[in-house]
Protein backbone atom coordinates (compact mmCIF):
# COMPACT_ATOMS: atom_id res chain seq x y z
CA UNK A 1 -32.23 15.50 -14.24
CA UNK A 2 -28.96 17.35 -14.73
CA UNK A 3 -26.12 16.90 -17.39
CA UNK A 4 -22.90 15.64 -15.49
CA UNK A 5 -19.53 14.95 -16.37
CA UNK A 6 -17.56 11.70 -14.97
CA UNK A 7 -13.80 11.34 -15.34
CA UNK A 8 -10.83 9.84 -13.52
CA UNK A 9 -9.18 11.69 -10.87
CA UNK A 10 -5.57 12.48 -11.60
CA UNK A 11 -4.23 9.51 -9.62
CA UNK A 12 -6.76 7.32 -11.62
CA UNK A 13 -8.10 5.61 -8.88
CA UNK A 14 -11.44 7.44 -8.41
CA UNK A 15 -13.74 9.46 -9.80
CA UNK A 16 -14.53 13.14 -10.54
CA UNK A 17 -17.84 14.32 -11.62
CA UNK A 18 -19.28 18.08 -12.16
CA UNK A 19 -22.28 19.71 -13.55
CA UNK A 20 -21.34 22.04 -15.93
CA UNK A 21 -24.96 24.00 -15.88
CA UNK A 22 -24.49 24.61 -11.88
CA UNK A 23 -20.92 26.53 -11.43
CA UNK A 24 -18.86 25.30 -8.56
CA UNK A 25 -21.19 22.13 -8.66
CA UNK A 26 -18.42 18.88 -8.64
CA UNK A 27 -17.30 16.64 -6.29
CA UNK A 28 -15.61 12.97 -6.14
CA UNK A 29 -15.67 9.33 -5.24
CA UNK A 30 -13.61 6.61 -5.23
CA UNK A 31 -15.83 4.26 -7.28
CA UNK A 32 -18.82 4.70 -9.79
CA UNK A 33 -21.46 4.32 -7.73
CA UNK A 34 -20.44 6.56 -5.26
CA UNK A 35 -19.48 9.55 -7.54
CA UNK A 36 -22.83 9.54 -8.63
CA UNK A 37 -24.03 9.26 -5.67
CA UNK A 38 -22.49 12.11 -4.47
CA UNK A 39 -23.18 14.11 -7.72
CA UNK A 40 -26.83 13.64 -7.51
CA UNK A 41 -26.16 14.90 -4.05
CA UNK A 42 -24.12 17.89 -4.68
CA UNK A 43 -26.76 18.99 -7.43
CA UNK A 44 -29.68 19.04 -4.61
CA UNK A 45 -27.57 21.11 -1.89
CA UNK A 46 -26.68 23.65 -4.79
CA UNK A 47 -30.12 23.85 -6.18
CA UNK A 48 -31.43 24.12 -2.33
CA UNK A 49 -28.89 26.91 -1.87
CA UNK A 50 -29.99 28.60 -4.53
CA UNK A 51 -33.06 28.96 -3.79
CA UNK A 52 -32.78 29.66 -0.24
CA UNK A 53 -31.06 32.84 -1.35
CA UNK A 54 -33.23 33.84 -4.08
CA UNK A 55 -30.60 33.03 -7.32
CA UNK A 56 -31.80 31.92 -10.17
CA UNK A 57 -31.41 28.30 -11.39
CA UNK A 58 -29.04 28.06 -14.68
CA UNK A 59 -31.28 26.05 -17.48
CA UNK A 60 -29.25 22.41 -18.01
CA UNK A 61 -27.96 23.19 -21.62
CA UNK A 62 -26.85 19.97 -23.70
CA UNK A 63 -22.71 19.00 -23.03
CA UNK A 64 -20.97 18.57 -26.27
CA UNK A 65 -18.05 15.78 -25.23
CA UNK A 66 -15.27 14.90 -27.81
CA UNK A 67 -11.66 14.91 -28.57
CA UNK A 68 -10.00 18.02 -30.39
């Protein structure tokens, strides 16, 4: 299980998610079920890629989330 990020897309009509542990790791839906969906998704194919070319797996460090 991975941290992930969920937000509204700029036109606030869908959703954008990411995994901050796995860089480049994000994609988007346009409801909740499907952007996590697709997140849980996107975090398989990147871990898959990984390893297929012998990178190393980032550790899932805790998100801090809060207004400044």
């Amino acid at each position: 299980m991975r941290q992930v990020i969920v937000y509204l897309d700029e036109d606030g009509d869908g959703y954008v998610a990411e995994c901050p542990s796995l860089p480049g790791c994000h994609t988007q839906g346009d409801t909740w079920e499907e952007v996590i969906a697709n997140i849980k998704e996107a975090i398989e194919v990147w871990i898959e890629d990984a390893i297929e070319h012998g990178e190393p797996i980032p550790e899932d460090n805790p998100v801090w989330v809060g207004q400044v």
